[in-house]
N, C-alpha and C. Protein backbone atom coordinates (compact mmCIF):
# COMPACT_ATOMS: atom_id res chain seq x y z
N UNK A 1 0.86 -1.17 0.00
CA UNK A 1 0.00 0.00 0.00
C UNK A 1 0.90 1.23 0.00
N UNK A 2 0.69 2.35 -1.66
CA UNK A 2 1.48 3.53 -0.97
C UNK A 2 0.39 4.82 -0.42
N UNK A 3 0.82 5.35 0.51
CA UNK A 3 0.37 6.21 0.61
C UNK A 3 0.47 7.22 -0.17
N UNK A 4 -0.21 8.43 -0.57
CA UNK A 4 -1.17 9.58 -1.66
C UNK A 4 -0.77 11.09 -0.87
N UNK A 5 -0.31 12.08 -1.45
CA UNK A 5 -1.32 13.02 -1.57
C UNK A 5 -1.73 13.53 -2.19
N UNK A 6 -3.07 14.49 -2.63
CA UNK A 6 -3.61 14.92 -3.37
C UNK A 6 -3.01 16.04 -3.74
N UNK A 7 -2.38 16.00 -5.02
CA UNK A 7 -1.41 17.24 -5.56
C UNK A 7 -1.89 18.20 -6.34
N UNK A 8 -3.02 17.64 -7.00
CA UNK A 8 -3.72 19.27 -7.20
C UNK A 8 -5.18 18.62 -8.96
N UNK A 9 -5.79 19.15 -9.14
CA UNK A 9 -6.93 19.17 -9.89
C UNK A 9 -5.85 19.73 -11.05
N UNK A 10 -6.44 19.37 -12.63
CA UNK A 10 -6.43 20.13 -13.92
C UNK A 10 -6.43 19.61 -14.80
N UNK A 11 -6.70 20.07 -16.08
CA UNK A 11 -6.90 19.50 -17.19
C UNK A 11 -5.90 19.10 -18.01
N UNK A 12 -5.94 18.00 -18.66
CA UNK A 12 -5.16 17.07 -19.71
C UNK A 12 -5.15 17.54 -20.81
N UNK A 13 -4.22 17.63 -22.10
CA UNK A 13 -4.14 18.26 -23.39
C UNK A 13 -5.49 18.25 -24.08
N UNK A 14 -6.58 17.25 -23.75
CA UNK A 14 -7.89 17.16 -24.26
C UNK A 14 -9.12 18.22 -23.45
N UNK A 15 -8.36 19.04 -22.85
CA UNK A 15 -9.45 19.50 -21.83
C UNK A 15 -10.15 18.81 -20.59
N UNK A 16 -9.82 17.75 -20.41
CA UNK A 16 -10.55 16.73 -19.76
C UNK A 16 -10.03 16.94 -18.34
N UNK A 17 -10.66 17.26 -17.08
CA UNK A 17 -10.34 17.05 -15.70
C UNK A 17 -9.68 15.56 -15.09
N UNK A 18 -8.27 16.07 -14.63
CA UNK A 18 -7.89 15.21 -13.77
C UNK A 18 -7.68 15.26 -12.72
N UNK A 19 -7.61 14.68 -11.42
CA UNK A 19 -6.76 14.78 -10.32
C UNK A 19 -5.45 13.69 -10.57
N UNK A 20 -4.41 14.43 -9.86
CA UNK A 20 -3.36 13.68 -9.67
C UNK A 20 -2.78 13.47 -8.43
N UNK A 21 -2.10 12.27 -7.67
CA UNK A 21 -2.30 11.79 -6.50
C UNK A 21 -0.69 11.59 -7.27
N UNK A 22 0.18 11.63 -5.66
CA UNK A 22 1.20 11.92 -5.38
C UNK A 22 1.92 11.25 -4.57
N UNK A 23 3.28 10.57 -4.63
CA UNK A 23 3.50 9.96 -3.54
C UNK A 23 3.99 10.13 -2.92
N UNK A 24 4.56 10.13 -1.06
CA UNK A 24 5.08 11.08 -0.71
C UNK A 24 6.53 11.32 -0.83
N UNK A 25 7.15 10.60 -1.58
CA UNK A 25 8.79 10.49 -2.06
C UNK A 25 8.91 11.53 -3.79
N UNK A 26 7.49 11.97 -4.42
CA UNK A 26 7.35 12.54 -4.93
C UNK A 26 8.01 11.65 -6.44
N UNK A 27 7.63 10.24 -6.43
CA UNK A 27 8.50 9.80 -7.11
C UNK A 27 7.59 9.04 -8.13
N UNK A 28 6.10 9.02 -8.17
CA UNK A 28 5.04 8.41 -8.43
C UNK A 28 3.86 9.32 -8.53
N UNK A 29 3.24 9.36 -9.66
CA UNK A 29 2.18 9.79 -9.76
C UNK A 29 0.74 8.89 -10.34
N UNK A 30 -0.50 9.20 -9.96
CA UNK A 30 -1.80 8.50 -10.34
C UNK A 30 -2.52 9.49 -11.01
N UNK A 31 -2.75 9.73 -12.18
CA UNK A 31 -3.91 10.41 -12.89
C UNK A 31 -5.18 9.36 -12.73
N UNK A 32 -6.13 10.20 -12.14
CA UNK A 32 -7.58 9.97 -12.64
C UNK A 32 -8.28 10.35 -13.39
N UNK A 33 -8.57 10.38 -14.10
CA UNK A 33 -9.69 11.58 -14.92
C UNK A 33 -10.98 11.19 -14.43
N UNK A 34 -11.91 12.33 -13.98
CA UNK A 34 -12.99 12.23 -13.46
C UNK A 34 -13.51 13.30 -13.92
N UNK A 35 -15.44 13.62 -13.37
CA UNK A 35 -15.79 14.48 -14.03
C UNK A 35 -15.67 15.87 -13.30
N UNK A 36 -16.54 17.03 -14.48
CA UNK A 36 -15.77 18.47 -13.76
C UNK A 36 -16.43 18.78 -12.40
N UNK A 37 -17.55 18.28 -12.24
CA UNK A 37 -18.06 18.55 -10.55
C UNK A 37 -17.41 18.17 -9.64
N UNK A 38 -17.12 17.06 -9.92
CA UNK A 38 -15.59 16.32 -8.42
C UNK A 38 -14.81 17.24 -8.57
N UNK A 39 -14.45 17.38 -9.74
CA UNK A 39 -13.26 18.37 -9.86
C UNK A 39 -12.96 19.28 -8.98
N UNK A 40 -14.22 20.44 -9.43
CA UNK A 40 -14.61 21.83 -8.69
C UNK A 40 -14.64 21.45 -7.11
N UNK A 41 -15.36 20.31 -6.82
CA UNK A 41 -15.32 19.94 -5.03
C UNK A 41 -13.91 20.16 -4.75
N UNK A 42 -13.11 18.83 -5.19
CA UNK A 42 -11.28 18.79 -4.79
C UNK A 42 -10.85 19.61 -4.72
N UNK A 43 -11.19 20.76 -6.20
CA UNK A 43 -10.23 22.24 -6.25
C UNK A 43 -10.87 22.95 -5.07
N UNK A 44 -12.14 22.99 -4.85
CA UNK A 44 -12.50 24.28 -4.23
C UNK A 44 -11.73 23.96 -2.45
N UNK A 45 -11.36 22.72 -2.42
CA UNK A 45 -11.60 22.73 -0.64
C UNK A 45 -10.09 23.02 -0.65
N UNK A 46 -9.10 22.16 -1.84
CA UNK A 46 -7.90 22.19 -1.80
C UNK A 46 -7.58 23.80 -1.58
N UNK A 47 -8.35 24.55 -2.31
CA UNK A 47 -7.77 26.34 -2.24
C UNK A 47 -8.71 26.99 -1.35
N UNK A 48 -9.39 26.55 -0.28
CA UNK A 48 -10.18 26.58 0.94
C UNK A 48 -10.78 27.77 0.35
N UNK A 49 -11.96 27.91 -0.93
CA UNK A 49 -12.61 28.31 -0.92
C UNK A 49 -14.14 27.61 -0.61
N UNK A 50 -15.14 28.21 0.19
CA UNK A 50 -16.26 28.12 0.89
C UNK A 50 -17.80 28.00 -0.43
N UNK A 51 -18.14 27.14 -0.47
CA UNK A 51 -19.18 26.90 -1.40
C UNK A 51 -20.23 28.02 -1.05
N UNK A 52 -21.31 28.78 -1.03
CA UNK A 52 -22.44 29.29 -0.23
C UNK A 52 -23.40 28.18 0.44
N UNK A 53 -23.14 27.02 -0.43
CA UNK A 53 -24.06 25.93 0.22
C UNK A 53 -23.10 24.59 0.24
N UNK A 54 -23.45 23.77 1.33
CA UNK A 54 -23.17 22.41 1.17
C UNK A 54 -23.11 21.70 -0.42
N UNK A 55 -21.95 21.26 -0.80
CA UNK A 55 -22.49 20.32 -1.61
C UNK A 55 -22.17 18.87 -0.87
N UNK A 56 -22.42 18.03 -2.10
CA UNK A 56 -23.03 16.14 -1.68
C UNK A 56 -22.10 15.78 -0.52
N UNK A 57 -20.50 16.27 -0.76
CA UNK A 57 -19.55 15.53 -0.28
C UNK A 57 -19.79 16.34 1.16
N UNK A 58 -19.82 17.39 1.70
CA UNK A 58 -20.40 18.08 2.84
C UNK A 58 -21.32 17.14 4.06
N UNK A 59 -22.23 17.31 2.85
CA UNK A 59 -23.44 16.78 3.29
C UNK A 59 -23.03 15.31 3.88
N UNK A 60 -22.50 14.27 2.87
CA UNK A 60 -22.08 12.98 3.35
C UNK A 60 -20.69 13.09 4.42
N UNK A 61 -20.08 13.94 4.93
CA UNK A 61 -19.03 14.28 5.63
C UNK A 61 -19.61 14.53 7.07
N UNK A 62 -20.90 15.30 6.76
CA UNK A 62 -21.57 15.61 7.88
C UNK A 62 -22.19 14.68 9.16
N UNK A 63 -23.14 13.88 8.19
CA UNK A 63 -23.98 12.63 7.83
C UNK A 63 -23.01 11.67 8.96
N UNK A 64 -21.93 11.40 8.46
CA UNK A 64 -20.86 10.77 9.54
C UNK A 64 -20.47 11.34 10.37
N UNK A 65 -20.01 12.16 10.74
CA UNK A 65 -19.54 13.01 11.99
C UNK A 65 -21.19 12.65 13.01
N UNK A 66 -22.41 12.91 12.38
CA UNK A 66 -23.24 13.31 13.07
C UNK A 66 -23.68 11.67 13.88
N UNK A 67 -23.23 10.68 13.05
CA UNK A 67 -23.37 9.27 13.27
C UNK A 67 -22.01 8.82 14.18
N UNK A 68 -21.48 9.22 14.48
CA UNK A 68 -20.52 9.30 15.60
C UNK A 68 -19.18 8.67 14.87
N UNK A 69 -19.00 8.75 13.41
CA UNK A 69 -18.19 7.94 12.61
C UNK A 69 -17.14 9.09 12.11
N UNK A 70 -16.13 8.56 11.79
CA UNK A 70 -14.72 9.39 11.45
C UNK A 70 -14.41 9.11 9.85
N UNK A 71 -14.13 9.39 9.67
CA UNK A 71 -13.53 8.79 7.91
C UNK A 71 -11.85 9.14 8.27
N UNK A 72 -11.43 7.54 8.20
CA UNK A 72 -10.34 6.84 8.31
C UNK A 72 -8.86 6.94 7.54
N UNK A 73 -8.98 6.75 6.65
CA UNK A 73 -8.81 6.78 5.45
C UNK A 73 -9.22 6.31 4.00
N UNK A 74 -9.04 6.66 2.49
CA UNK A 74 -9.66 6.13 1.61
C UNK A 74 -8.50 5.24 0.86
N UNK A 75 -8.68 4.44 0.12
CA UNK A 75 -7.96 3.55 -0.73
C UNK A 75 -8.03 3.22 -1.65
N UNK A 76 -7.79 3.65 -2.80
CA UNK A 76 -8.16 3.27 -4.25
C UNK A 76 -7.38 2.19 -4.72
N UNK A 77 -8.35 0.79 -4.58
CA UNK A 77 -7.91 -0.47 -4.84
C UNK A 77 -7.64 -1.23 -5.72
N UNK A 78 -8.55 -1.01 -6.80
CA UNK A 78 -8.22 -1.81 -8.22
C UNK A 78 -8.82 -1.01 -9.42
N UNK A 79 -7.82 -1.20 -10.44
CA UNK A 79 -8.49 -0.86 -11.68
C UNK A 79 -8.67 -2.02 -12.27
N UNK A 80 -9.89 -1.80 -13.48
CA UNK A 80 -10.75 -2.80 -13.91
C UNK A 80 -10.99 -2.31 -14.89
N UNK A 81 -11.01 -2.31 -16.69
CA UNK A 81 -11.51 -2.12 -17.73
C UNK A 81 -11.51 -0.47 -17.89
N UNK A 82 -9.97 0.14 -17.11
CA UNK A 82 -10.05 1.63 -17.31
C UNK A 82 -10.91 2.04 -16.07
N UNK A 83 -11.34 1.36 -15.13
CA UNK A 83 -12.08 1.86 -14.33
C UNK A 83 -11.54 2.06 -13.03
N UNK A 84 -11.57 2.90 -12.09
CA UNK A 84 -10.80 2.98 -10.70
C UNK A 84 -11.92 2.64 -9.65
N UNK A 85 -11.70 1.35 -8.65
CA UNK A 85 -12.04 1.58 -7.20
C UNK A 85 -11.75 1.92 -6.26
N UNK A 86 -12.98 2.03 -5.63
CA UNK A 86 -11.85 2.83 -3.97
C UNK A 86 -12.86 2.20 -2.70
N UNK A 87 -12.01 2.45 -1.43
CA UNK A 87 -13.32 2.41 -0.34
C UNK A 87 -13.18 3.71 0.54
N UNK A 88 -14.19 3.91 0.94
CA UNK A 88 -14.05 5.00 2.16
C UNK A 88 -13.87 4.07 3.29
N UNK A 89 -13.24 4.09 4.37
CA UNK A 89 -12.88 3.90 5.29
C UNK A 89 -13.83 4.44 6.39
N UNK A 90 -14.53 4.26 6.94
CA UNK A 90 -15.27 4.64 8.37
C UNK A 90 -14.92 4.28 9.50
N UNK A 91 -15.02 4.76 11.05
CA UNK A 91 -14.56 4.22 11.78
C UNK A 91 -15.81 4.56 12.84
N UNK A 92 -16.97 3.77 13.33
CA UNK A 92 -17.81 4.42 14.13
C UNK A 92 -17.82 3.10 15.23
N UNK A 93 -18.92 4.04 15.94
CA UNK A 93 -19.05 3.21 17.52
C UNK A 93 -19.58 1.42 17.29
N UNK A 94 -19.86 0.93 16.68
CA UNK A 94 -19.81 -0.39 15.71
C UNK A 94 -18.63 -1.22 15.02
N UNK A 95 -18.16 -0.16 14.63
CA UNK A 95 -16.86 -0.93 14.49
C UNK A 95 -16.54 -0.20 12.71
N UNK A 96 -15.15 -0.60 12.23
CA UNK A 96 -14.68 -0.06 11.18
C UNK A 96 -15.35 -0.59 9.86
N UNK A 97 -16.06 -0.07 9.05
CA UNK A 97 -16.84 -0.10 7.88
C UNK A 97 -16.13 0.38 6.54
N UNK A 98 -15.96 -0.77 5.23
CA UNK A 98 -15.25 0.21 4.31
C UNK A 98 -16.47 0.14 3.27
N UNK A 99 -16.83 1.32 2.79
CA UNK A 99 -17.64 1.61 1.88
C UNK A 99 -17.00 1.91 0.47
N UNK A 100 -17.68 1.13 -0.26
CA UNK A 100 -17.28 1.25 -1.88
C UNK A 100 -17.47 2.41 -2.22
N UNK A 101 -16.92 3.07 -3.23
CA UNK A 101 -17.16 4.45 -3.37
C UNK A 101 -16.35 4.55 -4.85
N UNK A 102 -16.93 5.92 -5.84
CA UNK A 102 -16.60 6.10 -6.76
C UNK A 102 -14.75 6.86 -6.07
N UNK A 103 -13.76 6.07 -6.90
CA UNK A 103 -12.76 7.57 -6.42
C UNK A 103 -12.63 8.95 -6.15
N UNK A 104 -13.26 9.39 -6.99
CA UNK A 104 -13.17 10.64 -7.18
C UNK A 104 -14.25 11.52 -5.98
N UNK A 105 -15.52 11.08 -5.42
CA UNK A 105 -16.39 11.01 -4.75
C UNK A 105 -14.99 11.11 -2.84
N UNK A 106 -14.76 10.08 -3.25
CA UNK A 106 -13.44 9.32 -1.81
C UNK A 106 -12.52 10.94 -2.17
N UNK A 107 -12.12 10.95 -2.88
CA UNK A 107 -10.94 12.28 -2.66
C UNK A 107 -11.89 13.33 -2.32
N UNK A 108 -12.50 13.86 -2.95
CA UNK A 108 -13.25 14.75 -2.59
C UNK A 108 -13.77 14.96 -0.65
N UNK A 109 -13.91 13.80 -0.25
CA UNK A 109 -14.46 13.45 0.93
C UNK A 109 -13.32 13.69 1.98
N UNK A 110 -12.12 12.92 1.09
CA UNK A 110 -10.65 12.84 2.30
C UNK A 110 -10.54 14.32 2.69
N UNK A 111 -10.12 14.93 1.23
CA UNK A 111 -9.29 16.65 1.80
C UNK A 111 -10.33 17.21 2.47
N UNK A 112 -11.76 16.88 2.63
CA UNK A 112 -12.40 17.58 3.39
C UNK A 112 -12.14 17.38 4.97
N UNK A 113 -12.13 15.77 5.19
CA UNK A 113 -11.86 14.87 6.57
C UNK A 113 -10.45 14.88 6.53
N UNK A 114 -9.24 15.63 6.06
CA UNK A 114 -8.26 15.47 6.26
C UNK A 114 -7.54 14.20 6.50
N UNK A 115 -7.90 13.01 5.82
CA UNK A 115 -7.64 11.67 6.09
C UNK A 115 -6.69 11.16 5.01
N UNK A 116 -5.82 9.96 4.89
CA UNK A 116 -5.00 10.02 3.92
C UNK A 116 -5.32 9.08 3.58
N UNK A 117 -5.09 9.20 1.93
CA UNK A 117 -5.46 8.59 0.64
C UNK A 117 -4.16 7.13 0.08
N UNK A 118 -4.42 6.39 0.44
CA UNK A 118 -3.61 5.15 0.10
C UNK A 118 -3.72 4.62 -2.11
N UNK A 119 -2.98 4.05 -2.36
CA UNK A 119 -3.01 2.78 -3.41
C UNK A 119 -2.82 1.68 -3.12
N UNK A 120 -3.36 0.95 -3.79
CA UNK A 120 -3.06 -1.14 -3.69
C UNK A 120 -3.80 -1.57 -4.39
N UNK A 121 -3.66 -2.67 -4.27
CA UNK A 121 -4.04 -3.79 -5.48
C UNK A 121 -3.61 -3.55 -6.98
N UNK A 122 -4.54 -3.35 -7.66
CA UNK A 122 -4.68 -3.54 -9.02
C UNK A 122 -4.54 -2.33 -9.54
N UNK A 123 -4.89 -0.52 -8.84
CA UNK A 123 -4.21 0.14 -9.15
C UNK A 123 -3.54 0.66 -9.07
N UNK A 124 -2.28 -0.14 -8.05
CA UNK A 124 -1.21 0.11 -8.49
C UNK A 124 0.01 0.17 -9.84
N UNK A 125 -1.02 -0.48 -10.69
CA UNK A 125 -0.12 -1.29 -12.04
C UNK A 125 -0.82 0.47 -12.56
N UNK A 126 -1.67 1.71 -12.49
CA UNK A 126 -1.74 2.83 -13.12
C UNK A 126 -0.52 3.93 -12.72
N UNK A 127 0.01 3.44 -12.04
CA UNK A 127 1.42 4.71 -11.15
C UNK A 127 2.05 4.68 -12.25
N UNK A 128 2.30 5.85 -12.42
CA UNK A 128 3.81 6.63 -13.42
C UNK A 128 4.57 7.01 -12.83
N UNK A 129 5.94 6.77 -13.11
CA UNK A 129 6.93 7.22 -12.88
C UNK A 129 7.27 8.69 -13.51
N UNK A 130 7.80 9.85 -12.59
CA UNK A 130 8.63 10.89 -12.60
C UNK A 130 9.77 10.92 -13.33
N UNK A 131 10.07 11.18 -14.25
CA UNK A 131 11.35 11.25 -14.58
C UNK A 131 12.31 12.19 -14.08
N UNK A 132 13.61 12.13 -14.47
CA UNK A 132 14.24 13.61 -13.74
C UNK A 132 13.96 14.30 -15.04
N UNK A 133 13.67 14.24 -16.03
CA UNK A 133 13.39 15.37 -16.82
C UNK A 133 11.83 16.48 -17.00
N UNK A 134 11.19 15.47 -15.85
CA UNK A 134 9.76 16.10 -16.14
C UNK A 134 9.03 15.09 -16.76
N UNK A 135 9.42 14.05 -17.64
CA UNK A 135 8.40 14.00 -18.84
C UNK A 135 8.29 12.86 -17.85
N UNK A 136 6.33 12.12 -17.93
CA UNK A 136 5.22 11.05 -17.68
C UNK A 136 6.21 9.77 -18.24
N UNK A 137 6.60 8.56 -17.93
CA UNK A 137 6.47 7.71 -18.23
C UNK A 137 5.76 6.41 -17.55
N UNK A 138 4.85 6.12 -18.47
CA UNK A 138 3.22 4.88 -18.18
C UNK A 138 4.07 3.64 -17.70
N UNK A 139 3.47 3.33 -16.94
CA UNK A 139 4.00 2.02 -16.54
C UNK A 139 3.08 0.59 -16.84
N UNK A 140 2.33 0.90 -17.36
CA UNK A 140 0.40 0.52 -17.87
C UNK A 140 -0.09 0.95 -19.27
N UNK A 141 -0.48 -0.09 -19.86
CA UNK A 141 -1.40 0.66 -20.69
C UNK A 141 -2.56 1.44 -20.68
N UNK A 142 -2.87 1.14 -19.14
CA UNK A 142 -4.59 1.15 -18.90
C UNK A 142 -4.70 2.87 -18.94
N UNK A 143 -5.82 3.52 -19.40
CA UNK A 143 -6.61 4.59 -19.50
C UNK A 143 -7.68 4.72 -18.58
N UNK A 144 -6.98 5.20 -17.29
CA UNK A 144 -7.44 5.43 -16.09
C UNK A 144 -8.80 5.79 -15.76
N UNK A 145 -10.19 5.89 -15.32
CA UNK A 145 -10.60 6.88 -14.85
C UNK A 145 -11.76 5.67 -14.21
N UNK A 146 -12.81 6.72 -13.44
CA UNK A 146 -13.32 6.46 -12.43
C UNK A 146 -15.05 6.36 -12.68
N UNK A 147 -15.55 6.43 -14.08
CA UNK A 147 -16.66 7.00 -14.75
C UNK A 147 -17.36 6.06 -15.13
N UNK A 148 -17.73 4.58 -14.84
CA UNK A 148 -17.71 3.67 -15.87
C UNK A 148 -18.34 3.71 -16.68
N UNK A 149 -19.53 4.50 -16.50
CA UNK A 149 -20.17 5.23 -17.96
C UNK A 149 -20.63 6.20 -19.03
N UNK A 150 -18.77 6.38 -18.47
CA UNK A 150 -18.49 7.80 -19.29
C UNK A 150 -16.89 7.66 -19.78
N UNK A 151 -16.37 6.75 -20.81
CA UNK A 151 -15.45 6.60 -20.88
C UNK A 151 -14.96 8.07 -21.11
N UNK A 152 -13.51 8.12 -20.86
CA UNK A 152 -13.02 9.13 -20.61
C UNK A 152 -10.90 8.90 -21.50
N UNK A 153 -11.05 9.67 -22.69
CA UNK A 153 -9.94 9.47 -23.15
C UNK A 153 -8.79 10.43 -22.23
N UNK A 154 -7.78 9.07 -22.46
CA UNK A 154 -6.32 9.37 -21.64
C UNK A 154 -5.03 10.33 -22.39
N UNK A 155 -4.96 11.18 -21.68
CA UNK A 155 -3.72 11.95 -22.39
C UNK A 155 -2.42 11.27 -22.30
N UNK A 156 -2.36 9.98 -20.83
CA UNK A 156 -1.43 8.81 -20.83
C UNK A 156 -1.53 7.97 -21.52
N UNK A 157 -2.77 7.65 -22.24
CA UNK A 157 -2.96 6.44 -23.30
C UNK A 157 -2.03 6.35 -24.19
N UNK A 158 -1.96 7.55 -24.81
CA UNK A 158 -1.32 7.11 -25.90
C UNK A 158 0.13 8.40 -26.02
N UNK A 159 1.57 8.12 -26.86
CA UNK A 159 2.39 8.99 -26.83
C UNK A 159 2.13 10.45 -27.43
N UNK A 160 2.52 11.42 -26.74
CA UNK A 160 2.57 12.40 -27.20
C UNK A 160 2.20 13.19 -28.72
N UNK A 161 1.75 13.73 -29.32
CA UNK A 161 1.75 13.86 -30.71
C UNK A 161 3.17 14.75 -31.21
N UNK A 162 3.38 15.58 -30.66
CA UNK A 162 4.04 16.89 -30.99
C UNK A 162 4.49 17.52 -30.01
N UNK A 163 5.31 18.18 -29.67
CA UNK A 163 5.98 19.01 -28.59
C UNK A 163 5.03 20.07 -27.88
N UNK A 164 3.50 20.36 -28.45
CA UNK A 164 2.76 20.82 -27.82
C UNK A 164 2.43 20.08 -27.00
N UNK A 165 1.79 18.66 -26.95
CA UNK A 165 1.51 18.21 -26.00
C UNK A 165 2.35 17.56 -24.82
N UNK A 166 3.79 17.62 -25.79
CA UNK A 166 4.82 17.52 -24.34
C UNK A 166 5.01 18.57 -23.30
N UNK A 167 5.05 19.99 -23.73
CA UNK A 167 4.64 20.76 -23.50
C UNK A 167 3.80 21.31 -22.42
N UNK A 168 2.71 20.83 -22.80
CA UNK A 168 1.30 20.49 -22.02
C UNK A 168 1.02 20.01 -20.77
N UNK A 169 1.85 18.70 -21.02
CA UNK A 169 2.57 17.75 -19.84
C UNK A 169 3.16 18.73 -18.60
N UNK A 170 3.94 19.45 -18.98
CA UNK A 170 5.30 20.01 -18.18
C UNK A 170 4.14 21.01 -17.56
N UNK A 171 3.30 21.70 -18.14
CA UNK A 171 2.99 22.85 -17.68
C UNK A 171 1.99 22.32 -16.72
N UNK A 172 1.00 21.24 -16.64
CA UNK A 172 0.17 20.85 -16.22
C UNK A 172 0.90 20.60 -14.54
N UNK A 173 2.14 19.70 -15.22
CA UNK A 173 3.13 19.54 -13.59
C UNK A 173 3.74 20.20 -13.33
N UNK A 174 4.02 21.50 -13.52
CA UNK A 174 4.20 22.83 -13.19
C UNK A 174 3.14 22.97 -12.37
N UNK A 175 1.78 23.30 -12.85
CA UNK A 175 0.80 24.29 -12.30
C UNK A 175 1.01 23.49 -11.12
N UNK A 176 0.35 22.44 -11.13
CA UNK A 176 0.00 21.03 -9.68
C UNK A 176 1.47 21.76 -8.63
N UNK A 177 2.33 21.53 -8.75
CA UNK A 177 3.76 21.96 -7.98
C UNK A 177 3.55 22.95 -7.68
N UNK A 178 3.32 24.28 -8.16
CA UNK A 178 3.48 25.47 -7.97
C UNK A 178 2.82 25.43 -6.90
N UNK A 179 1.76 25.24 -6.18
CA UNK A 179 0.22 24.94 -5.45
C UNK A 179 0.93 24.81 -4.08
């Protein structure tokens, strides 16, 4: 199991929302691509801006606290046909509960509960390696994401086209770092 942190929300050369999860040796990275509402949740709490209202992940954050339950940590366990699992972790007066959960749903939930975000199993075979030059290298073929019915094309899928999208790459792990 490695442990995660959540390094920052943004979009892939296709426009497409990702989060990227981090390891703490900074030596490993996990793209998800998920959709833009998780997104906006992750970004907004990550840059502790205040919604005017609860949204879902709030609400279900609440929901537990108010049930005398903690959120533990989350774990995104296996990928499956491009698809990412995870569990939420609970910890209440009953005893420790792991709830299936979309990933992206689980991150959203952690940076709120300040709880830390693990890998294992099966998606571990989605971790990329850091190079010292900057540039992504896949360790997987698989085309990550968390949607199962919303396939979602990978800017890791496939190589680069052109130096724009290498480009692209660098700036994307720029922005995430800068943060």
């Amino acid at each position: 199991m490695l442990r995660m942190i959540v390094e920052g929300v943004g979009f892939d050369h296709r426009k497409q929302t990702v989060v990227v999860l981090k390891d703490w040796e900074g030596r490993k990275l996990l793209p998800i691509w998920i959709g833009a509402n998780e997104a906006k949740a992750i970004a907004w709490e990550l840059e502790g801006i205040q919604s005017p209202r609860p949204g879902a992940h709030d609400l279900l954050l609440s929901c537990i606290k108010l049930s005398l339950g903690r959120v533990t940590r989350v774990v995104i366990n296996d990928l499956q046909d491009s698809t990412f699992f995870a569990t939420l972790d609970i910890d209440t007066p009953r005893g420790l509960h792991h709830i299936d959960v979309r990933p992206s749903d689980a991150i959203a939930v952690a940076v709120r509960a300040k709880c830390p975000v693990f890998v294992d199993g099966g998606a571990m075979s989605a971790l990329i390696e850091v190079s010292e030059a900057g540039i992504l290298h896949q360790t997987d073929e698989h085309s990550p994401t968390d949607e199962a019915t919303e396939p979602v094309a990978s800017a890791w899928n496939e190589e680069p086209k052109d130096q724009d999208d290498i480009d692209r790459f660098k700036r994307l792990l720029d922005d995430l770092n800068s943060d």
